[in-house]
N, C-alpha and C. Protein backbone atom coordinates (compact mmCIF):
# COMPACT_ATOMS: atom_id res chain seq x y z
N UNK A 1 0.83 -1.18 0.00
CA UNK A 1 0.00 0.00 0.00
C UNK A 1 0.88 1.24 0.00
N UNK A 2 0.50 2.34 -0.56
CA UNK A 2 1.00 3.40 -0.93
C UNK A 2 0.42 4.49 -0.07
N UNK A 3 0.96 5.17 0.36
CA UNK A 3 0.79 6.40 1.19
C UNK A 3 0.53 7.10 0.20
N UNK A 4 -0.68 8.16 0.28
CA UNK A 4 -0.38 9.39 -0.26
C UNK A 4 -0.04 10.54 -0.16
N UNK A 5 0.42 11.71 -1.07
CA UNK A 5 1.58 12.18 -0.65
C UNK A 5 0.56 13.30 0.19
N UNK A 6 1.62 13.89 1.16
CA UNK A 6 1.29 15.03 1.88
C UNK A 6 0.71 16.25 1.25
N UNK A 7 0.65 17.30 1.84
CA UNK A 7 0.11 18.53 0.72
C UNK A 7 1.60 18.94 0.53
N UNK A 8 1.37 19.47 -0.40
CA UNK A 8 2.39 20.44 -1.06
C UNK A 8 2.94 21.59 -0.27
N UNK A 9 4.10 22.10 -0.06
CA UNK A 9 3.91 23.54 0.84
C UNK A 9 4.18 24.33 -0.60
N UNK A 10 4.49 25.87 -0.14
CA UNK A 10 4.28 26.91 -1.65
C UNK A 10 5.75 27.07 -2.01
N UNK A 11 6.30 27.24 -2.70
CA UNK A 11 8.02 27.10 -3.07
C UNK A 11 8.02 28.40 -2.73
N UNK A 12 9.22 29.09 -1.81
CA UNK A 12 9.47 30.31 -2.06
C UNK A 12 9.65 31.53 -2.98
N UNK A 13 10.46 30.68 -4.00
CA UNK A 13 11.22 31.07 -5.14
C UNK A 13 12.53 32.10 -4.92
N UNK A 14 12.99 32.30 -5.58
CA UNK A 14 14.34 32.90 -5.19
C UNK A 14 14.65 33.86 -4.42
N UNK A 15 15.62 33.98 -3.61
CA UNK A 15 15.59 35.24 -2.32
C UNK A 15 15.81 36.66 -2.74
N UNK A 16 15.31 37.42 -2.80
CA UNK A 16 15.51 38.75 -3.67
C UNK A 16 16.91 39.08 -2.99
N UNK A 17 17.18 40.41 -4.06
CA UNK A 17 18.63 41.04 -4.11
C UNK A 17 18.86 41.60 -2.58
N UNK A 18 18.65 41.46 -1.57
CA UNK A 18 18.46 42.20 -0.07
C UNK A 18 19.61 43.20 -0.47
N UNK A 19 20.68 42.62 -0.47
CA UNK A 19 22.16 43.38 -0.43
C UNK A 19 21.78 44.80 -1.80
N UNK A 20 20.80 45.01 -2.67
CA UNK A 20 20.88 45.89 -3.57
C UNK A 20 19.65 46.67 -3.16
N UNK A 21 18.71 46.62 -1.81
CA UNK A 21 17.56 46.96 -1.80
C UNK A 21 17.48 48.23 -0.69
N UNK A 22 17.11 49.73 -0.65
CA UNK A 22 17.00 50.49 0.59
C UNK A 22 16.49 50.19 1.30
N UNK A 23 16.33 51.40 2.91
CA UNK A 23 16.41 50.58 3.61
C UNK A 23 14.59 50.41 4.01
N UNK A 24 14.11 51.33 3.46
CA UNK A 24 12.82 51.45 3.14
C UNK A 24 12.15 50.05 2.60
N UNK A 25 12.37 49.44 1.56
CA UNK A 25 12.31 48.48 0.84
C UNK A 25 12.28 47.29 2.02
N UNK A 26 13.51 47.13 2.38
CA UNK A 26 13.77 46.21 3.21
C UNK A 26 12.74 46.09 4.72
N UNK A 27 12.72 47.28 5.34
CA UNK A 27 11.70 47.65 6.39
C UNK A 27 10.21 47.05 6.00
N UNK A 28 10.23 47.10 4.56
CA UNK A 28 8.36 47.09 4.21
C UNK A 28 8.05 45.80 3.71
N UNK A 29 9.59 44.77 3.48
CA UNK A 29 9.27 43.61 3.50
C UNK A 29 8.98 42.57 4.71
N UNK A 30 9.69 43.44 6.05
CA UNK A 30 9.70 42.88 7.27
C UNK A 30 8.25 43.25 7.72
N UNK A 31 7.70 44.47 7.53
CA UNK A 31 6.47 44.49 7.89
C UNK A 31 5.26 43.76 7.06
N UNK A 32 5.34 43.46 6.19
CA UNK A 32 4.77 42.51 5.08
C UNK A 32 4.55 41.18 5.60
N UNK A 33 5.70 40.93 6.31
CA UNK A 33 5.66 39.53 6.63
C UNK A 33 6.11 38.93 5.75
N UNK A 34 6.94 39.17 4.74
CA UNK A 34 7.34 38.18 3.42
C UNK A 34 8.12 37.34 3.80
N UNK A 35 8.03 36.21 3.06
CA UNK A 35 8.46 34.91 3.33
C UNK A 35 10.19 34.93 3.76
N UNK A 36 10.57 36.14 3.10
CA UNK A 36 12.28 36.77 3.53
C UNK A 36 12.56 37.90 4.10
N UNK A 37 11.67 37.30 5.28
CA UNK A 37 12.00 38.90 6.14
C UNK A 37 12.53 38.65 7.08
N UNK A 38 13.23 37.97 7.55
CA UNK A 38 14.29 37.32 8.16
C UNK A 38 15.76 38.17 7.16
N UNK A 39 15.46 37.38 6.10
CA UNK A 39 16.44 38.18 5.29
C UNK A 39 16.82 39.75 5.74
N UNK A 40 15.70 39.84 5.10
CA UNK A 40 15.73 41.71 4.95
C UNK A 40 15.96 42.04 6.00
N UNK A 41 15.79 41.63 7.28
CA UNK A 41 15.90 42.60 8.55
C UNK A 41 17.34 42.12 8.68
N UNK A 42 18.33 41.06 9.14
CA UNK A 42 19.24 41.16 8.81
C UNK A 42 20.46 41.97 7.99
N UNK A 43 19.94 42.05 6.94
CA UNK A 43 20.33 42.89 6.06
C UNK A 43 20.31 44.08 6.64
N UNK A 44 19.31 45.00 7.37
CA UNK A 44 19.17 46.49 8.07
C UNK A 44 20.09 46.37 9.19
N UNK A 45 20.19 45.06 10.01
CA UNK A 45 20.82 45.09 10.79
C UNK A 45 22.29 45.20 10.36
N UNK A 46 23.12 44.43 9.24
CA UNK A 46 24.52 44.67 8.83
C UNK A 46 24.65 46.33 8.56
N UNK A 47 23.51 46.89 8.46
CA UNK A 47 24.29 48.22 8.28
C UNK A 47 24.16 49.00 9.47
N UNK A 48 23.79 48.56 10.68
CA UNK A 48 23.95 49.60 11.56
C UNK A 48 24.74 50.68 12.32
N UNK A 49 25.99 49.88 12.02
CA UNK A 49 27.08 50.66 12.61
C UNK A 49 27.20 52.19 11.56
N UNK A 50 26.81 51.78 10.71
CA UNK A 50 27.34 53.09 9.85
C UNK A 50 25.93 53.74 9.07
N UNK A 51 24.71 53.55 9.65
CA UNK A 51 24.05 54.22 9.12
C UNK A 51 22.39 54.34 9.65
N UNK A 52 22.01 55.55 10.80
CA UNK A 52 21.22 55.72 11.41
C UNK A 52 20.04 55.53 10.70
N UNK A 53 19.20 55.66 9.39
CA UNK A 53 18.28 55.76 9.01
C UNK A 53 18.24 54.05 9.02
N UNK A 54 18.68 53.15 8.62
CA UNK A 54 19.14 51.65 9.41
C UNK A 54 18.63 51.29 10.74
N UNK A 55 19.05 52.36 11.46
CA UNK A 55 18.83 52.07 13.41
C UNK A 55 17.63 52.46 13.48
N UNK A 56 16.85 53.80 13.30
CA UNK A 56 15.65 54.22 13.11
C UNK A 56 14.88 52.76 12.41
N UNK A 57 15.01 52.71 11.42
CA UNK A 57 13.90 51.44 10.95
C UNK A 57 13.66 50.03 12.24
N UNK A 58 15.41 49.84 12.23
CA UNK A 58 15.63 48.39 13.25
C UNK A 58 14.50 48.42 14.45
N UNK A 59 14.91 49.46 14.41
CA UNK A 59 14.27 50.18 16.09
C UNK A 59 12.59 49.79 16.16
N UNK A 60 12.26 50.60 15.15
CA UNK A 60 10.87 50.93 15.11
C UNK A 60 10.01 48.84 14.51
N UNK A 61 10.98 48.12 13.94
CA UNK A 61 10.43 46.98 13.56
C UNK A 61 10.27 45.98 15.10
N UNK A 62 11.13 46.56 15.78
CA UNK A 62 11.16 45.42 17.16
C UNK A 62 10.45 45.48 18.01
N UNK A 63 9.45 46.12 17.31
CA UNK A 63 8.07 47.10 18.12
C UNK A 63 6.66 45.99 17.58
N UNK A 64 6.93 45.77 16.19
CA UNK A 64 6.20 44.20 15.67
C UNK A 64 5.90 42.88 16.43
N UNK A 65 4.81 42.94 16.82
CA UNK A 65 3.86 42.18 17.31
C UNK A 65 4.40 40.31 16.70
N UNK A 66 4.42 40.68 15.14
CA UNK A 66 4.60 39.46 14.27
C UNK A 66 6.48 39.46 14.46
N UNK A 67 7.15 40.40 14.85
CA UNK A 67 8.71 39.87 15.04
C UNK A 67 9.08 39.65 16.55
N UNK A 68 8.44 39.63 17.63
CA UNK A 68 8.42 39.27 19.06
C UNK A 68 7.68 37.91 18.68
N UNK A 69 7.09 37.29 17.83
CA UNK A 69 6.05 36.15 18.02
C UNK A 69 7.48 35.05 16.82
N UNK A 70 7.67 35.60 16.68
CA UNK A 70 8.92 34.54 15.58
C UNK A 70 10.13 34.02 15.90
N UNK A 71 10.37 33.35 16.36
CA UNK A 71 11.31 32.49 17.09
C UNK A 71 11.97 32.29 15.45
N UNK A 72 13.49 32.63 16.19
CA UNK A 72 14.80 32.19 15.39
C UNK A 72 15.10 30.57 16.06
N UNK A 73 15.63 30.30 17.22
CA UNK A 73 15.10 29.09 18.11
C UNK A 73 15.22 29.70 19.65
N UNK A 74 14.38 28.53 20.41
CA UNK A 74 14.61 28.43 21.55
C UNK A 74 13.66 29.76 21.85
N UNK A 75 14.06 30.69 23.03
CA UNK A 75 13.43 31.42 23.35
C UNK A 75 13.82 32.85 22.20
N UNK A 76 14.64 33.10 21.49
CA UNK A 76 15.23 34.23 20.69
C UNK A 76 14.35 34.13 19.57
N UNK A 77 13.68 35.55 19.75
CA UNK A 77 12.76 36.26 18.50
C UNK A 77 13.87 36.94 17.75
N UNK A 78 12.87 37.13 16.47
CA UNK A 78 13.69 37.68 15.53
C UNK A 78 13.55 39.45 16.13
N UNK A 79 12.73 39.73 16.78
CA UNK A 79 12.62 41.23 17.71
C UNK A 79 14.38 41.46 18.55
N UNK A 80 14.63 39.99 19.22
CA UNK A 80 15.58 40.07 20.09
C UNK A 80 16.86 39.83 19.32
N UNK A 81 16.98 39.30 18.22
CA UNK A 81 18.01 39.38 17.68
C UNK A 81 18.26 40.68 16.85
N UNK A 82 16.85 41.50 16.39
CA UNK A 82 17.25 42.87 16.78
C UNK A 82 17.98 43.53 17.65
N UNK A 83 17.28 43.46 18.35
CA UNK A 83 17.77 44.37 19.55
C UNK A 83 19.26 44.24 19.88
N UNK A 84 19.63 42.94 19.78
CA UNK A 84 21.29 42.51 20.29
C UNK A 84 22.36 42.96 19.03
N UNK A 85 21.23 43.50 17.51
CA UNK A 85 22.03 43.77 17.13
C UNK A 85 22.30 45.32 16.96
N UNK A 86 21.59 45.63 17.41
CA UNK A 86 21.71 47.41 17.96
C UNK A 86 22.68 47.68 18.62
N UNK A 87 22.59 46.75 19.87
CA UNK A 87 23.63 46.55 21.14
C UNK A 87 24.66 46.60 20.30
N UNK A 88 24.77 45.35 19.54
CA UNK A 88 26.57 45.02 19.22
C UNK A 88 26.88 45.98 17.74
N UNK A 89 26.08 47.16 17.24
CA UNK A 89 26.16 48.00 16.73
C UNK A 89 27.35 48.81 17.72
N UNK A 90 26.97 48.76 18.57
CA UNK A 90 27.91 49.42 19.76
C UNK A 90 27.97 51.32 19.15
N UNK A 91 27.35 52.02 18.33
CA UNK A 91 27.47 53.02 18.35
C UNK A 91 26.26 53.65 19.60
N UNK A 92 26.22 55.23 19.63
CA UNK A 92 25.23 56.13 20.93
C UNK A 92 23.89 55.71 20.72
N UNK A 93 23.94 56.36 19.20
CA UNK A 93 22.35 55.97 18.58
C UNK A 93 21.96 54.66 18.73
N UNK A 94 22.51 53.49 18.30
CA UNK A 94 22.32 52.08 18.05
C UNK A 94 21.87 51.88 19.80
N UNK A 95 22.64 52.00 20.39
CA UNK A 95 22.47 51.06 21.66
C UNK A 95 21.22 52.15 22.49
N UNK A 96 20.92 53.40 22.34
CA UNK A 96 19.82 54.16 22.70
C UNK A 96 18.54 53.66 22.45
N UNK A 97 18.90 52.93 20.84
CA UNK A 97 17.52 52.88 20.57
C UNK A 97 17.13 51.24 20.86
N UNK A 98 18.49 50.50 21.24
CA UNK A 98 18.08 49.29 21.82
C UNK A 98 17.83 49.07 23.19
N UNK A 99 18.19 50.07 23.71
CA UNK A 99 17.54 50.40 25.30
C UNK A 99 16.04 50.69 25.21
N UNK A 100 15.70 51.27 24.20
CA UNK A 100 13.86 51.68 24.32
C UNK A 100 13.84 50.63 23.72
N UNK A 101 13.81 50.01 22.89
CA UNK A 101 13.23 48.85 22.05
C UNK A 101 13.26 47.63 23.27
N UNK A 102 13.96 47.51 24.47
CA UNK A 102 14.46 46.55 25.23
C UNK A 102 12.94 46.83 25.94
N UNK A 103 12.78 48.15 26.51
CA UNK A 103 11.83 48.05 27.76
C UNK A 103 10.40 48.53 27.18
N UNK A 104 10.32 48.35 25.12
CA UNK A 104 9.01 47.77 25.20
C UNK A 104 8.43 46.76 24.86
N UNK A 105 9.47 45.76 25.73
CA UNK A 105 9.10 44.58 25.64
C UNK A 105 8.26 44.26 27.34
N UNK A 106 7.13 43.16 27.45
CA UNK A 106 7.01 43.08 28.38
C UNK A 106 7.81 42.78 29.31
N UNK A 107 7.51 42.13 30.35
CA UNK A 107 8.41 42.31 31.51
C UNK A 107 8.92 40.58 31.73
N UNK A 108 8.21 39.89 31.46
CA UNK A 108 9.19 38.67 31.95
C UNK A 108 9.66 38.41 30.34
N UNK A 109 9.37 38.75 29.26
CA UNK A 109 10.29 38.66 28.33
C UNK A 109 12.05 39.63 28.77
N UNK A 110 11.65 40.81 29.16
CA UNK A 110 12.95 41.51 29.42
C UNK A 110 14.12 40.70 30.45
N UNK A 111 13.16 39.80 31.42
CA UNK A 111 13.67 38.90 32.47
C UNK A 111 14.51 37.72 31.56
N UNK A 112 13.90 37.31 30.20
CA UNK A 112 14.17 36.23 29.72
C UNK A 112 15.23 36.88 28.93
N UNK A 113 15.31 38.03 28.37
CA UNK A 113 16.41 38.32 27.18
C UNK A 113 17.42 38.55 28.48
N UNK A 114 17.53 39.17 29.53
CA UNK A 114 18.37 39.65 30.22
C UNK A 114 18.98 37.74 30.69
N UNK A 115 18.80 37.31 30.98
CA UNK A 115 19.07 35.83 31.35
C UNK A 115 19.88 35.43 30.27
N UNK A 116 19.30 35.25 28.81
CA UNK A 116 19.62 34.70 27.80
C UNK A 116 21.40 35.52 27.47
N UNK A 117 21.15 36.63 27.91
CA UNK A 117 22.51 37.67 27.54
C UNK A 117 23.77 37.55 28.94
N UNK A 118 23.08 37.20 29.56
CA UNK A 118 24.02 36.62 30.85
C UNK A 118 24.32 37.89 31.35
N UNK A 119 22.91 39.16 31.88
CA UNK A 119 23.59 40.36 32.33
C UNK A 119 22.10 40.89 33.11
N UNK A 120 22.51 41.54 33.85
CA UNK A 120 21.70 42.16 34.83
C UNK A 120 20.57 43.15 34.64
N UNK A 121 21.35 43.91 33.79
CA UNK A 121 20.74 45.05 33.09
C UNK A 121 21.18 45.27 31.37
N UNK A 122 20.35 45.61 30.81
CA UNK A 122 20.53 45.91 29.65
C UNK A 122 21.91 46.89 29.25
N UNK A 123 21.96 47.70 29.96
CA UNK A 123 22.99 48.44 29.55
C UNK A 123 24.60 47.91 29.60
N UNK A 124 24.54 46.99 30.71
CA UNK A 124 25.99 45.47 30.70
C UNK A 124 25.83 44.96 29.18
N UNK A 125 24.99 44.91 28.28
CA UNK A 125 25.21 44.01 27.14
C UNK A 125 26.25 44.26 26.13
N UNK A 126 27.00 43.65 25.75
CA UNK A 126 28.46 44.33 24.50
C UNK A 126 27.83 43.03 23.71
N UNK A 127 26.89 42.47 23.18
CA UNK A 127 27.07 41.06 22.33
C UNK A 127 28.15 41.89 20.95
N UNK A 128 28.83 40.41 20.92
CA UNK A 128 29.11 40.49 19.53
C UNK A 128 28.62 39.77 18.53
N UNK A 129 28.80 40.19 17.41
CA UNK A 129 27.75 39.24 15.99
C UNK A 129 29.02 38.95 14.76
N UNK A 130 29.12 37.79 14.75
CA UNK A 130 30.26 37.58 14.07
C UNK A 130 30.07 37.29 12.64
């Protein structure tokens, strides 16, 4: 006897140009929810060190309802891997705006990122992103 086959899932199709896209573009695919918005926010995040309109977007996406609910694994949202990458932006702006982005998160999530980062307070965090 033959099993039949499962459903189908939808093919992605190819990952767009992220690396050729502003940062606008990229922001409106993360709010979209597109199937590469993982991508794209990544992508905003590699440019933070050198470019605030970058940190402004990062900032304002980790505020997303749908990027606090998306687990990269384990307990780490794709919100919190924002945020750590603001931190390890390590510039004034970057880590300012990952201090507000930190405390509007609820409160035993802030308990859980602060645990996960092995630090007391948010402002102890230096992650690096290699």
């Amino acid at each position: 006897m033959h099993a039949e086959p499962g459903p189908r899932l939808p093919r992605r199709g190819p990952a767009p140009p992220v690396e050729r896209m502003d940062n606008a573009e990229l922001a409106r695919m993360v709010e979209a929810e597109h199937p590469y918005r993982g991508k794209a926010l990544f992508e905003l995040c590699d440019r933070l060190a050198t470019d605030d309109d970058a940190v402004a977007k990062v900032a304002m996406l980790t505020r997303l309802t749908s990027l606090r609910r998306a687990r990269l694994f384990d307990r780490v949202s794709l919100a919190w891997s924002a945020i750590i990458a603001l931190l390890a932006a390590e510039t004034e702006n970057a880590r300012r705006e990952a201090y507000a982005a930190f405390r509007a998160l609820d409160p035993d999530e802030q308990r859980d990122m602060l645990d996960y980062l092995e630090v007391t307070a948010i402002e102890e965090a230096h992650p690096r992103i290699a």
